[in-house]
N, C-alpha and C. Protein backbone atom coordinates (compact mmCIF):
# COMPACT_ATOMS: atom_id res chain seq x y z
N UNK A 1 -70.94 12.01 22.14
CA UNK A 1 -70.11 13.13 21.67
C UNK A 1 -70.49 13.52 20.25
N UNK A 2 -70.21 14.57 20.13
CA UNK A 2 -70.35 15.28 18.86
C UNK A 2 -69.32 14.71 17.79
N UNK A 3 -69.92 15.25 16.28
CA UNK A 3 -68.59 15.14 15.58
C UNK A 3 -68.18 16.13 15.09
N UNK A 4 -66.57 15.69 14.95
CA UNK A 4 -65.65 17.03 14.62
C UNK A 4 -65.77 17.40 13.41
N UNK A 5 -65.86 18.87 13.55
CA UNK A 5 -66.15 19.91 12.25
C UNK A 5 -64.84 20.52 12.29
N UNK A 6 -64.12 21.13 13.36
CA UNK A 6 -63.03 21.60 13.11
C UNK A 6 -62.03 21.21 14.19
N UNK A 7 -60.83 21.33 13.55
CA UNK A 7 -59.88 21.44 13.82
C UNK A 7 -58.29 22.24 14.10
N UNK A 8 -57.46 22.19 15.20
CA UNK A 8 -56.85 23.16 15.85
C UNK A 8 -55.37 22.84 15.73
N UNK A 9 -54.24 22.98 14.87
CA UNK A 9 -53.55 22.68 14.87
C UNK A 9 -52.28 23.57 15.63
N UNK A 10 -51.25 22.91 16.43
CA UNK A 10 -49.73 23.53 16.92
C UNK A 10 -48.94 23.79 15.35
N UNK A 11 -48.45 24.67 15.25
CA UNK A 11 -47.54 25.18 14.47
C UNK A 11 -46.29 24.26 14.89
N UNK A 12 -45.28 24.89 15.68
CA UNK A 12 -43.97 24.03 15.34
C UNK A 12 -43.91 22.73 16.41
N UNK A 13 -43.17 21.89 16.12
CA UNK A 13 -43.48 20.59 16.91
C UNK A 13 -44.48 19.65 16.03
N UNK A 14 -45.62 19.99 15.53
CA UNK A 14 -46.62 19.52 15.06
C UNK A 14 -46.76 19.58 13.41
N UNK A 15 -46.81 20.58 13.06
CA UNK A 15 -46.94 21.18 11.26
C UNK A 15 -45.37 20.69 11.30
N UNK A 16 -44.29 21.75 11.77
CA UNK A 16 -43.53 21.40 11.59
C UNK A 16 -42.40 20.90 12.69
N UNK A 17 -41.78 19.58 12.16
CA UNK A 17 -40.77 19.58 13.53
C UNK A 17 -39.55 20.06 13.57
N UNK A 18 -38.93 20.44 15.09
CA UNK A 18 -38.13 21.51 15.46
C UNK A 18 -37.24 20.92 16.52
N UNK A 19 -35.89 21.59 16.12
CA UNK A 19 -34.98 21.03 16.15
C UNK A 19 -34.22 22.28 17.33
N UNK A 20 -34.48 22.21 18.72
CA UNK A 20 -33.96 23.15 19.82
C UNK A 20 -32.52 23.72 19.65
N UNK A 21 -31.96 22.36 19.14
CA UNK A 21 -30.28 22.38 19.78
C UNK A 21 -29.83 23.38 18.46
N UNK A 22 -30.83 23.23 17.30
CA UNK A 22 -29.74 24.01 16.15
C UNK A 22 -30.06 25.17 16.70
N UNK A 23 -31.22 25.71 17.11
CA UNK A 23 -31.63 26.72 17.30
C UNK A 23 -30.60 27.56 18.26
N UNK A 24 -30.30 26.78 18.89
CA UNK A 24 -29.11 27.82 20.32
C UNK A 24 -28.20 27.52 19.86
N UNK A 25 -27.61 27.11 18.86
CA UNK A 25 -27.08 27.00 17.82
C UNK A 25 -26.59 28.29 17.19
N UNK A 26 -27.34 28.55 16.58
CA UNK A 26 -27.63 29.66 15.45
C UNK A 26 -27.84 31.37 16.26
N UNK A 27 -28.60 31.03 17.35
CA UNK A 27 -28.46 32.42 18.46
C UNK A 27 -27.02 32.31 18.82
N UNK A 28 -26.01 31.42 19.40
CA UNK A 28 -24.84 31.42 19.37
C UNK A 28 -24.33 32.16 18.61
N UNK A 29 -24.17 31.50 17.25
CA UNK A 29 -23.87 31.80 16.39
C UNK A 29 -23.36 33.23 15.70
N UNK A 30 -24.76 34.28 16.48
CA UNK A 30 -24.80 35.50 16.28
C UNK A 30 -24.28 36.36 17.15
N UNK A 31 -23.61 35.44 18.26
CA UNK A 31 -23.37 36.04 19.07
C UNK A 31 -24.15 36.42 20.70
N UNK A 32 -25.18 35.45 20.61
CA UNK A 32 -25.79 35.39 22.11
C UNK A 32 -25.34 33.87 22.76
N UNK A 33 -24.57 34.13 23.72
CA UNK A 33 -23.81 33.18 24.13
C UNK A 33 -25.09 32.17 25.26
N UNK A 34 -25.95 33.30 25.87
CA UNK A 34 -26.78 32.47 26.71
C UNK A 34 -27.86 32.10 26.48
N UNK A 35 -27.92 31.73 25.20
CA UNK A 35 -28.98 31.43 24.67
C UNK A 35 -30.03 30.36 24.95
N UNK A 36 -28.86 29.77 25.76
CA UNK A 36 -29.09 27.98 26.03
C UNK A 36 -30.61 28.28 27.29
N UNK A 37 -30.24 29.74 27.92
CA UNK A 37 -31.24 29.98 29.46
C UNK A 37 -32.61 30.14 28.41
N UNK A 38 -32.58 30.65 27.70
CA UNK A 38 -33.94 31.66 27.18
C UNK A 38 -34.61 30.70 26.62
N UNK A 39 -34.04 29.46 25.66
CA UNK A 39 -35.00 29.02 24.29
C UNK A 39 -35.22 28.02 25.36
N UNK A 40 -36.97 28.05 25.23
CA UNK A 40 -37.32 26.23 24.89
C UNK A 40 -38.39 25.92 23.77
N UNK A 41 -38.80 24.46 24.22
CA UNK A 41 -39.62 23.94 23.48
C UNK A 41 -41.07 24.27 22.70
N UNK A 42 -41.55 24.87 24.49
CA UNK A 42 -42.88 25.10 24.66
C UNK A 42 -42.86 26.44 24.93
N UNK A 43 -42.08 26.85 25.94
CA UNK A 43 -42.93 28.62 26.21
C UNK A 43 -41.63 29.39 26.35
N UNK A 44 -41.28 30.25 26.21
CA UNK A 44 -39.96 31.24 25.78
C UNK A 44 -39.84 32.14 27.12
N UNK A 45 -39.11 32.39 27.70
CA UNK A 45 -38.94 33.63 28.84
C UNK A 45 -38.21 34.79 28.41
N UNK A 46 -38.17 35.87 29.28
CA UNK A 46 -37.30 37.30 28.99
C UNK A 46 -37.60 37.54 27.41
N UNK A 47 -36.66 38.07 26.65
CA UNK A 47 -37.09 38.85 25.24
C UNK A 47 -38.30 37.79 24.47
N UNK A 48 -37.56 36.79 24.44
CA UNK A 48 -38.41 35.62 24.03
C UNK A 48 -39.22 35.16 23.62
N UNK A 49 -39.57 35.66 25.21
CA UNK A 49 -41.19 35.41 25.15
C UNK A 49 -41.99 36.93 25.15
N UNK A 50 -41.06 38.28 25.41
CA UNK A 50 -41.68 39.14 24.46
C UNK A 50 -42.12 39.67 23.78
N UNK A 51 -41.32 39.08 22.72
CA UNK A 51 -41.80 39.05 20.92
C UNK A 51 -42.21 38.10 20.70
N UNK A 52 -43.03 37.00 21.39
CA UNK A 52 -43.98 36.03 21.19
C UNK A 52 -45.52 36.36 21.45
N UNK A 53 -45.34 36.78 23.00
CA UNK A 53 -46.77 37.52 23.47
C UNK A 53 -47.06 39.30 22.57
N UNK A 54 -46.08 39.94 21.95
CA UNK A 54 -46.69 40.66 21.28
C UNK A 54 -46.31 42.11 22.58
N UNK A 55 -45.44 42.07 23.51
CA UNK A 55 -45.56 43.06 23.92
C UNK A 55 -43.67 43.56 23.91
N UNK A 56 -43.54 43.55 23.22
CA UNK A 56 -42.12 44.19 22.06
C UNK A 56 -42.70 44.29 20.55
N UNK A 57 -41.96 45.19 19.83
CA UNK A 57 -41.79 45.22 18.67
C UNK A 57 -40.45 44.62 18.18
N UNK A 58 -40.93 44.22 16.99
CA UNK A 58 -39.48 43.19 16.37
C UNK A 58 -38.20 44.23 16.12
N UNK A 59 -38.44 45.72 16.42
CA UNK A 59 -37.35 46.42 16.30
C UNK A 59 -36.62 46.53 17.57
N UNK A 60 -37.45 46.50 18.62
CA UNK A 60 -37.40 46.37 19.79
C UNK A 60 -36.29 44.88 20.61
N UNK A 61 -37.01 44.26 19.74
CA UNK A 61 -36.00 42.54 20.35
C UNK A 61 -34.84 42.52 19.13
N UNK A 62 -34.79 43.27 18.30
CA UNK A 62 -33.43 43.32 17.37
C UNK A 62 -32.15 44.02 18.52
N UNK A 63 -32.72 45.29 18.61
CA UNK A 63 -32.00 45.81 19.27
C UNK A 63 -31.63 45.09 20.71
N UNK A 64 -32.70 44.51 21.79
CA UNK A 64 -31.64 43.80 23.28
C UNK A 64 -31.41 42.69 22.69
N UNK A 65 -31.59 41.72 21.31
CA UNK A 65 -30.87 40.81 21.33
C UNK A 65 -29.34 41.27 21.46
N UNK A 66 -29.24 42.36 20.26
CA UNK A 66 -27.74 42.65 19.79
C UNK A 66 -27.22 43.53 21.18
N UNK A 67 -27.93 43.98 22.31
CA UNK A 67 -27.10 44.42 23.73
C UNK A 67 -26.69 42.94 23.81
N UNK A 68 -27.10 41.49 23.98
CA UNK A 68 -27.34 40.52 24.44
C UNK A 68 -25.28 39.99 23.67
N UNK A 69 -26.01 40.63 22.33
CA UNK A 69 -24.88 39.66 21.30
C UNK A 69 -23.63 40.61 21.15
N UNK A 70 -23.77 41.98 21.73
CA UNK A 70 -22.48 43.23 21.81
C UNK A 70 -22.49 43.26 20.89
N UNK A 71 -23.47 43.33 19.27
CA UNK A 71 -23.03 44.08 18.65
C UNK A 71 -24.78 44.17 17.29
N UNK A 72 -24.89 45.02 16.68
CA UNK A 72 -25.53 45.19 16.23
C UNK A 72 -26.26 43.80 15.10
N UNK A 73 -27.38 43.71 15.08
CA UNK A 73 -28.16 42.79 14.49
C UNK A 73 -29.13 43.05 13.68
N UNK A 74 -28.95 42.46 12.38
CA UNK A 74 -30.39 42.96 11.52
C UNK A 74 -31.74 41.59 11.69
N UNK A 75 -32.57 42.45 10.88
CA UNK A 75 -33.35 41.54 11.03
C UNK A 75 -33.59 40.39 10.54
N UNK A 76 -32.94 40.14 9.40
CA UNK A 76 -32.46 38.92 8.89
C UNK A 76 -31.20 37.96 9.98
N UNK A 77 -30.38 38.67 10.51
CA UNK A 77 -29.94 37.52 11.51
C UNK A 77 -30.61 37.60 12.85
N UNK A 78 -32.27 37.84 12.69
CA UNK A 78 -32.86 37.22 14.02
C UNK A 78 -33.85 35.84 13.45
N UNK A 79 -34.25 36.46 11.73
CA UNK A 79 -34.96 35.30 10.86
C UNK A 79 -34.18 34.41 10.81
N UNK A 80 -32.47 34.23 10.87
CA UNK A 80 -31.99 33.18 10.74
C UNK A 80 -31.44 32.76 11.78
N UNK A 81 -31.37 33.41 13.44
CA UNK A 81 -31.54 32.53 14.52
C UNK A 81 -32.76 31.68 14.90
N UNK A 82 -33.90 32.17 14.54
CA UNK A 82 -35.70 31.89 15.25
C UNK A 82 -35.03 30.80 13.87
N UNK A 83 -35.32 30.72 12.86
CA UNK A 83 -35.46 29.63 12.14
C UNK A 83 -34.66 28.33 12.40
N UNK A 84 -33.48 28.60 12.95
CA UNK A 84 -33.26 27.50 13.59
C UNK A 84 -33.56 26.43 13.97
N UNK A 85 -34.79 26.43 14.82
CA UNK A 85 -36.08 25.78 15.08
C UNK A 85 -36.50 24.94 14.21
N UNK A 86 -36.38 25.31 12.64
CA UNK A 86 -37.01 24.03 11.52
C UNK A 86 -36.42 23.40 11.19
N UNK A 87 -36.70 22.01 11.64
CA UNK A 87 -35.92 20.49 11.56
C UNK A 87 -36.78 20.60 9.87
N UNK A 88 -37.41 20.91 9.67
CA UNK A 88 -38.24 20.60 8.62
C UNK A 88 -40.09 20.35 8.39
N UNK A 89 -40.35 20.70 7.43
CA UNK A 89 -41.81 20.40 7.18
C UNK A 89 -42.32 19.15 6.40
N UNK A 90 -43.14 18.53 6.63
CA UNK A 90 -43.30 17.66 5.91
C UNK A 90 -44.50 17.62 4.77
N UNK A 91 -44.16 16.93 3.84
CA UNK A 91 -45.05 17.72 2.77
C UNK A 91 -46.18 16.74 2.95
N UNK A 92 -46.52 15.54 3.42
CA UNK A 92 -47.50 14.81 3.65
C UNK A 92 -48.31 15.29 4.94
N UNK A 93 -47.66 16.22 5.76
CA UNK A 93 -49.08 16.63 6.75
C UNK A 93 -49.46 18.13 6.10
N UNK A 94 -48.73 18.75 5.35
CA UNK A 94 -49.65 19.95 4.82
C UNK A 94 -51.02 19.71 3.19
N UNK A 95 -50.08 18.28 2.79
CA UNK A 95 -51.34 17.26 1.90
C UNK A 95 -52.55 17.30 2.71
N UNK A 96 -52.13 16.74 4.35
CA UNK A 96 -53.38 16.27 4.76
C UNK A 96 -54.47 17.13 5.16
N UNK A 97 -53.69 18.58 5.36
CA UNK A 97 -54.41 20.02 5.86
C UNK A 97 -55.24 20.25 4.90
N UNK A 98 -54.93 20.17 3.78
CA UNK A 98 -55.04 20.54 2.21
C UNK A 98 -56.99 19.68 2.46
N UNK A 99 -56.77 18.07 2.55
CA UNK A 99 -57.30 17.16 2.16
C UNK A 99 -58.34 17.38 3.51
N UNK A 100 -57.98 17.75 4.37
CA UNK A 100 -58.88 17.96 5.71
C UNK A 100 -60.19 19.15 5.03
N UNK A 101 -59.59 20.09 4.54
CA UNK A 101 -60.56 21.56 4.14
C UNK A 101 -61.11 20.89 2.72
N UNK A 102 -60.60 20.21 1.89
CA UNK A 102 -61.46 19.21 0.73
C UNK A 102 -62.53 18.24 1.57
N UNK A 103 -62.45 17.88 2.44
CA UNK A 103 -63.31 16.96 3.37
C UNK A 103 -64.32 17.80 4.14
N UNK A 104 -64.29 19.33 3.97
CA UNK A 104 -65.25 19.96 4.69
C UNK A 104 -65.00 20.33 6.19
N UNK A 105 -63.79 19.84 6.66
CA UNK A 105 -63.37 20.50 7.99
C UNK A 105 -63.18 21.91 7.87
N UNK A 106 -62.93 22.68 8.90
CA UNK A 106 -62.92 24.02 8.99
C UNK A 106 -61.12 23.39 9.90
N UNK A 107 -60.07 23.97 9.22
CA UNK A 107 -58.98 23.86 9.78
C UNK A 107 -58.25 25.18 10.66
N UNK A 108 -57.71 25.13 11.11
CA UNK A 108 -56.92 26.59 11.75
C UNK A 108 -55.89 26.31 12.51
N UNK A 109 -54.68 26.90 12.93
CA UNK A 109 -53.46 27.36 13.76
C UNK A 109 -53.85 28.33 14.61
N UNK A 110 -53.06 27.70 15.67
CA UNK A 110 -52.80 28.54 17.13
C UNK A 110 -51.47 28.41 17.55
N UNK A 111 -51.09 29.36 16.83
CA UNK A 111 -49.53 29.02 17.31
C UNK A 111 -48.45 30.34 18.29
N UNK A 112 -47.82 29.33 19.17
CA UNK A 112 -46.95 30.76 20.08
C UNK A 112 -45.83 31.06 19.18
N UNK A 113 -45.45 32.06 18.66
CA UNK A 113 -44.38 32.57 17.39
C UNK A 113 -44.21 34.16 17.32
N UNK A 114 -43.14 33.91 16.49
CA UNK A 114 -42.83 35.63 16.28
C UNK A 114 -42.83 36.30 14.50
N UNK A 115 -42.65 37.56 14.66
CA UNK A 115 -42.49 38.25 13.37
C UNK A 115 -41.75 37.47 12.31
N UNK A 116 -40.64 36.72 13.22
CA UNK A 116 -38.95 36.57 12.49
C UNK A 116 -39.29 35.10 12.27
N UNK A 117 -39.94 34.21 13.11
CA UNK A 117 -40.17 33.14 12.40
C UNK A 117 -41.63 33.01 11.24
N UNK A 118 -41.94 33.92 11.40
CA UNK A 118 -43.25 34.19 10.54
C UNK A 118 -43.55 35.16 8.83
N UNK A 119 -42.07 35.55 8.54
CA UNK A 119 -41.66 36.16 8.01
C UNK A 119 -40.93 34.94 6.87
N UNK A 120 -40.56 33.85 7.59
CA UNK A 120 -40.47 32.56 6.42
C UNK A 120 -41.58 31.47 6.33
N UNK A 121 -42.51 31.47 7.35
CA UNK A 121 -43.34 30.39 7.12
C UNK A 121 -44.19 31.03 6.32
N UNK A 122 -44.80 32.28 6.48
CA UNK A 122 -46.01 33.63 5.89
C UNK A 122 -45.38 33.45 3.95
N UNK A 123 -44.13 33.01 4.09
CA UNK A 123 -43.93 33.43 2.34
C UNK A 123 -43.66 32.27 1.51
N UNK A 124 -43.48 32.63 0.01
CA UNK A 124 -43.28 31.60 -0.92
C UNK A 124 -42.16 31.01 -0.38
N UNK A 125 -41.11 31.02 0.69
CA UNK A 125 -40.01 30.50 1.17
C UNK A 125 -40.17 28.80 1.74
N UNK A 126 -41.95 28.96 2.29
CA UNK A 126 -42.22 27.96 3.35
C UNK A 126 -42.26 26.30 2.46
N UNK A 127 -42.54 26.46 1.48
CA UNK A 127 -42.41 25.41 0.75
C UNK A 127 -41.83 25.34 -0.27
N UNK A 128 -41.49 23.85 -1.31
CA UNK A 128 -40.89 23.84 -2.08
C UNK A 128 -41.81 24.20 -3.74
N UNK A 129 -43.56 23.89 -3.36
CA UNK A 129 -44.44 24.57 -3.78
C UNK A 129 -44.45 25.96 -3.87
N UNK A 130 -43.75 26.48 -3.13
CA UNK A 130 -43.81 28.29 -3.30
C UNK A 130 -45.51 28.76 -2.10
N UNK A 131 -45.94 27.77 -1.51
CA UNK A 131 -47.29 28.28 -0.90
C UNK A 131 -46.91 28.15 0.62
N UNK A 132 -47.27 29.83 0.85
CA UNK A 132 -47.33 30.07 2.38
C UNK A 132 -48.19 29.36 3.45
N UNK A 133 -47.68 29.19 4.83
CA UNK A 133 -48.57 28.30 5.57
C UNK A 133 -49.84 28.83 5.36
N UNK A 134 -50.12 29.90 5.24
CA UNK A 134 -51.63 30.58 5.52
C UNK A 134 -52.56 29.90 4.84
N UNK A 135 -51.81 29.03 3.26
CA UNK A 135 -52.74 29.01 2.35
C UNK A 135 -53.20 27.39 2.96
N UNK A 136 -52.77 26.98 3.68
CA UNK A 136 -53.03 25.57 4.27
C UNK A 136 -54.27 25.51 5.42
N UNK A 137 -54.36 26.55 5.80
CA UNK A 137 -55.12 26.38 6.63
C UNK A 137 -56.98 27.73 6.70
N UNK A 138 -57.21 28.00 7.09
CA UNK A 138 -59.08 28.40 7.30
C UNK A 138 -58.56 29.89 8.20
N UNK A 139 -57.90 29.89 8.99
CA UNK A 139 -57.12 31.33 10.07
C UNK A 139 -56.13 30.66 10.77
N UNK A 140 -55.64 31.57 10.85
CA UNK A 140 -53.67 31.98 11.24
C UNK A 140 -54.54 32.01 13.11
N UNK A 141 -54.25 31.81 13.79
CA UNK A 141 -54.10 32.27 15.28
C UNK A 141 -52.57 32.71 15.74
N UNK A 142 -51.77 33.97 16.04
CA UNK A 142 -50.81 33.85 16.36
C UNK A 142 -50.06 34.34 17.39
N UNK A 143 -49.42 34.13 18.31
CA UNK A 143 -49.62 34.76 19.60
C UNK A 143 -49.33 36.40 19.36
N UNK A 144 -47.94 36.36 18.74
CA UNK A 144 -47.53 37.86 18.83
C UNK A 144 -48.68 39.02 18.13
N UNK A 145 -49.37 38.16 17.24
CA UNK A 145 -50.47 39.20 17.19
C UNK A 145 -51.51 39.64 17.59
N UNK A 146 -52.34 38.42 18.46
CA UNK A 146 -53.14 38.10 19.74
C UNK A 146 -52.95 39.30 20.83
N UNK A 147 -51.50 38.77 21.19
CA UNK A 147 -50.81 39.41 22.32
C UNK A 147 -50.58 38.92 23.94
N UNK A 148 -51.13 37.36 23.14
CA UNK A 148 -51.32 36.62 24.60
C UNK A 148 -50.60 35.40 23.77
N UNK A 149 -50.12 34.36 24.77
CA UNK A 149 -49.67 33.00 24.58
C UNK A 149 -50.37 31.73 24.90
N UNK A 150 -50.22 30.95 24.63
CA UNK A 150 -50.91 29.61 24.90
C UNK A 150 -49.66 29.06 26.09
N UNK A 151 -49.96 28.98 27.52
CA UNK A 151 -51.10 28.16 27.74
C UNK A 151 -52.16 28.89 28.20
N UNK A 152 -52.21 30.33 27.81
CA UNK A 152 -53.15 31.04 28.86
C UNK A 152 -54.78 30.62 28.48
N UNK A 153 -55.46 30.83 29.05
CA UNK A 153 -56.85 30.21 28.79
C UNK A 153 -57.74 31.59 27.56
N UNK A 154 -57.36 32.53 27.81
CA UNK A 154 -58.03 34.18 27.44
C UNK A 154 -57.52 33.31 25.89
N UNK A 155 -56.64 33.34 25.15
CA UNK A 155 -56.53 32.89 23.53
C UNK A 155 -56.78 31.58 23.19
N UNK A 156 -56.99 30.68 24.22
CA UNK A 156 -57.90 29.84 23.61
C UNK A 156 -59.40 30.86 23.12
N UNK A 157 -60.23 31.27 24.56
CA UNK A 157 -61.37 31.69 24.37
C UNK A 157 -61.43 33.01 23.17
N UNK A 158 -60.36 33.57 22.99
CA UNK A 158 -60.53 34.33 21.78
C UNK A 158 -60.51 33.80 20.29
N UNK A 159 -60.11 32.67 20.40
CA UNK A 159 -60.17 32.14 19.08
C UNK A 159 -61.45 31.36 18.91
N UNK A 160 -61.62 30.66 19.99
CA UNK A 160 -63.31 29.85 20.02
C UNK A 160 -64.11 30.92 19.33
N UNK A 161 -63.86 31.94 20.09
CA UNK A 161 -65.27 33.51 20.08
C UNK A 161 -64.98 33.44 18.78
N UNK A 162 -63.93 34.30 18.23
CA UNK A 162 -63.36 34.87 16.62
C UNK A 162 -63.85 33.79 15.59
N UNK A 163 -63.56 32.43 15.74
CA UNK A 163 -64.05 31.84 14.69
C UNK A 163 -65.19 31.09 14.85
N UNK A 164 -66.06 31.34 15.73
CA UNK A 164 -66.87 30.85 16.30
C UNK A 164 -67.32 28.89 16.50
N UNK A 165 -66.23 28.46 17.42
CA UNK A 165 -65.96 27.02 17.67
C UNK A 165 -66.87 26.73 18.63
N UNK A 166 -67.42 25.90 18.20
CA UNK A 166 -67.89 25.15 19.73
C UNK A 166 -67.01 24.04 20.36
N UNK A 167 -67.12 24.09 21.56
CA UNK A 167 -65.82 23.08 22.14
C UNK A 167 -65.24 21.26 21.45
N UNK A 168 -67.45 20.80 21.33
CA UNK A 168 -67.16 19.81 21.49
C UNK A 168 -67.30 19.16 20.06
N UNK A 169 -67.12 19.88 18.97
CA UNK A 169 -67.42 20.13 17.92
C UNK A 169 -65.41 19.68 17.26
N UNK A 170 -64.68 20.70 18.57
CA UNK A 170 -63.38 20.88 18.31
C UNK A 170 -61.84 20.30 18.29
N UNK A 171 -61.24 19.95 17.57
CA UNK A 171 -60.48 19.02 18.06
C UNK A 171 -58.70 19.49 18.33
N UNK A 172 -58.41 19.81 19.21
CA UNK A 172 -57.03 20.46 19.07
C UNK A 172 -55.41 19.33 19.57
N UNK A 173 -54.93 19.85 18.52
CA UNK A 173 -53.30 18.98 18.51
C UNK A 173 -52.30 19.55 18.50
N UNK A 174 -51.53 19.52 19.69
CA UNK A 174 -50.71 20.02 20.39
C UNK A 174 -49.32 19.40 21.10
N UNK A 175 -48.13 19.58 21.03
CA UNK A 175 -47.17 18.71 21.59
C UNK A 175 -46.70 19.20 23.30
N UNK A 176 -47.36 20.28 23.42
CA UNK A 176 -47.43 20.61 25.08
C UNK A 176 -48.37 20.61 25.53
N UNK A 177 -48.11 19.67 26.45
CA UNK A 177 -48.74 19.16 27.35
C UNK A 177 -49.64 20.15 28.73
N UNK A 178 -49.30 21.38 28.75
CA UNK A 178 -50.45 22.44 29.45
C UNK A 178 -50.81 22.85 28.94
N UNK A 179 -50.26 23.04 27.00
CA UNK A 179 -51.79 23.42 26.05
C UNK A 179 -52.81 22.44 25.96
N UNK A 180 -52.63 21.45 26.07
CA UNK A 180 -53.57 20.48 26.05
C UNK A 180 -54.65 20.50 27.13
N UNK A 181 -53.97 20.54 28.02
CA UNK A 181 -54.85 20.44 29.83
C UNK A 181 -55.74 21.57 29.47
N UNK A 182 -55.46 22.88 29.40
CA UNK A 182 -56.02 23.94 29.04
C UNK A 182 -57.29 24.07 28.02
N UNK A 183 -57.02 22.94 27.14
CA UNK A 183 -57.96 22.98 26.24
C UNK A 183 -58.57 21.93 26.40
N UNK A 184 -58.67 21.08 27.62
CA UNK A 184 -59.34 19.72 27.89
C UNK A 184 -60.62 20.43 29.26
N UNK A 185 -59.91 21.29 29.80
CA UNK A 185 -60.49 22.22 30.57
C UNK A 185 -61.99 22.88 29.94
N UNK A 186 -61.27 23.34 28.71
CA UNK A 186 -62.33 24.45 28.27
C UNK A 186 -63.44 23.23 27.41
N UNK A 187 -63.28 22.24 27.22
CA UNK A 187 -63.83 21.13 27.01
C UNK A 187 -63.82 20.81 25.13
N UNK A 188 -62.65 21.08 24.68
CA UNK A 188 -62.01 20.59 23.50
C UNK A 188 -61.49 19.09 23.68
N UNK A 189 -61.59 18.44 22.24
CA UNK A 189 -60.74 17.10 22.70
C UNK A 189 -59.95 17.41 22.36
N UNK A 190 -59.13 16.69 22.25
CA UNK A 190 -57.30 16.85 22.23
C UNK A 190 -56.85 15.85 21.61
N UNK A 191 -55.28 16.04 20.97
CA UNK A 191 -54.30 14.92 20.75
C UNK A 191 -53.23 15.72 20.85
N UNK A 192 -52.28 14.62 21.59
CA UNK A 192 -51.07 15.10 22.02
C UNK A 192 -49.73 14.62 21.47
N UNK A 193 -49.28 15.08 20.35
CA UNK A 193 -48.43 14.34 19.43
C UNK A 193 -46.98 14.27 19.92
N UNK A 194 -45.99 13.38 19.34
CA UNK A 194 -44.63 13.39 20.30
C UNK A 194 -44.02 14.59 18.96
N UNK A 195 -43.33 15.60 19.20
CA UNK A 195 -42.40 16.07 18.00
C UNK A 195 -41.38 15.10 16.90
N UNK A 196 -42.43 15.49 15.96
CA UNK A 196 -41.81 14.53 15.06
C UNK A 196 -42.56 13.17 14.62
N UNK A 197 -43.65 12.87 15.27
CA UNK A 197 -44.64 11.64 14.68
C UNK A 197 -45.66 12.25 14.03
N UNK A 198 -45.73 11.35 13.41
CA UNK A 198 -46.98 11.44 11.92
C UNK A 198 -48.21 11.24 12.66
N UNK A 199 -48.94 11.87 13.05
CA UNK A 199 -50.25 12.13 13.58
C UNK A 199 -51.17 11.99 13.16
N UNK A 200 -51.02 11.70 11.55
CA UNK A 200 -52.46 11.90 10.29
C UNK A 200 -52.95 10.01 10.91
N UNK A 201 -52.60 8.98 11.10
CA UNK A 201 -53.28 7.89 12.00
C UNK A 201 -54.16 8.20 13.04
N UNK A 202 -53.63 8.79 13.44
CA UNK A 202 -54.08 8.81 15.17
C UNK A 202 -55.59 9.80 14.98
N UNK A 203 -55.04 11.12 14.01
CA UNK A 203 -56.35 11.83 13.78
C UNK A 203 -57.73 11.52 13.06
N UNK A 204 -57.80 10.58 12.01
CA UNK A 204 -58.13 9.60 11.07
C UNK A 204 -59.33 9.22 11.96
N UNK A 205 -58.57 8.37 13.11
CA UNK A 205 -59.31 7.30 14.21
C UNK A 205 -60.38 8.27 14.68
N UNK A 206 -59.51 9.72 15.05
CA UNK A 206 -60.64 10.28 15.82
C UNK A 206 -61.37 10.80 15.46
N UNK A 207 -61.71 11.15 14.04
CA UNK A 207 -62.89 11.38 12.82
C UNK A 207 -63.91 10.48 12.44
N UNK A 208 -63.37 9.33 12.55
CA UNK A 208 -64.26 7.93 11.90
C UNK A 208 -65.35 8.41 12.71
């Protein structure tokens, strides 16, 4: 096998871990009572996954959330339902992102997300440093701007193409388990982290 030059990181679950229950929580909160059907972990359905794959506009899912919630919604209470989701970031795996691109890796994100959660990770908000995720990593991959989601195979292969990866070169880490298959397929290695474990071990091993 080759050795790894770059690397593929999951956004939430992974960078950062995420916390479901506040999240339907906080859509509650605003007034979408069924929130509990729509959110999950890994892949989003109905509006959801709309304004994830990129085929709504965020004015667009403001408005059927608030049919959803009977009453009008700005866009700040959809940034503070989607945020929900952050149990928190940890400042020792964006060190290690940091320390990965000082080591000569080529780092990057592929993450399934929206405007509204991207609108706090994208700004001086995301840390206590004041530095946006972007600045952590080599390219942003993101679905809603893609326009496709992971697990589909087409945004893996657009990001291989775009930043020009070779598979076996590549190493991607992921906490779902058909992003993984998908990218074991296209012949990437993989690691499959639990939400919420420190992964910088496990990745270490697979560099040596």
């Amino acid at each position: 096998m080759g050795k790894i030059k770059n690397i593929v990181f999951d956004f939430g679950g992974v960078i950062m871990d995420i916390d479901r229950d506040k999240a339907v929580r906080r859509f509650k909160e605003i007034g979408v009572e069924e929130a509990d059907t729509y959110l999950d972990l890994y892949k989003q359905n109905g509006i959801f996954l709309e304004i994830e794959d990129g085929s709504i506009t965020p004015e667009i899912f403001q408005e059927k959330l608030g049919a959803m919630a009977g009453r009008t919604l700005s866009f700040d209470d959809c940034v503070y339902a989607w945020t929900g989701y952050v149990k928190g970031v940890e400042a020792c795996k964006l060190e290690y992102l940091s320390d990965l691109r000082r080591r000569g890796y080529r780092v990057y994100i592929l993450s399934n997300t929206n405007p509204f959660m991207m609108s706090w990770a994208l700004s001086k908000e995301f840390t206590p440093a004041g530095k946006a995720l972007s600045e952590y990593a080599d390219e942003l991959f993101l679905s809603y701007q893609m326009k496709m989601v992971k697990p589909s195979v087409e945004i893996f292969q657009y990001m291989m193409e775009h930043a020009q990866l070779q598979a076996e070169e590549t190493l991607f880490v992921d906490d779902g388990l058909a992003n993984v298959r998908i990218a074991e397929q296209l012949g990437l290695r993989t690691y499959l982290p639990a939400n919420g474990e420190d992964w910088r071990p496990a990745i270490e091993k697979m560099l040596e």
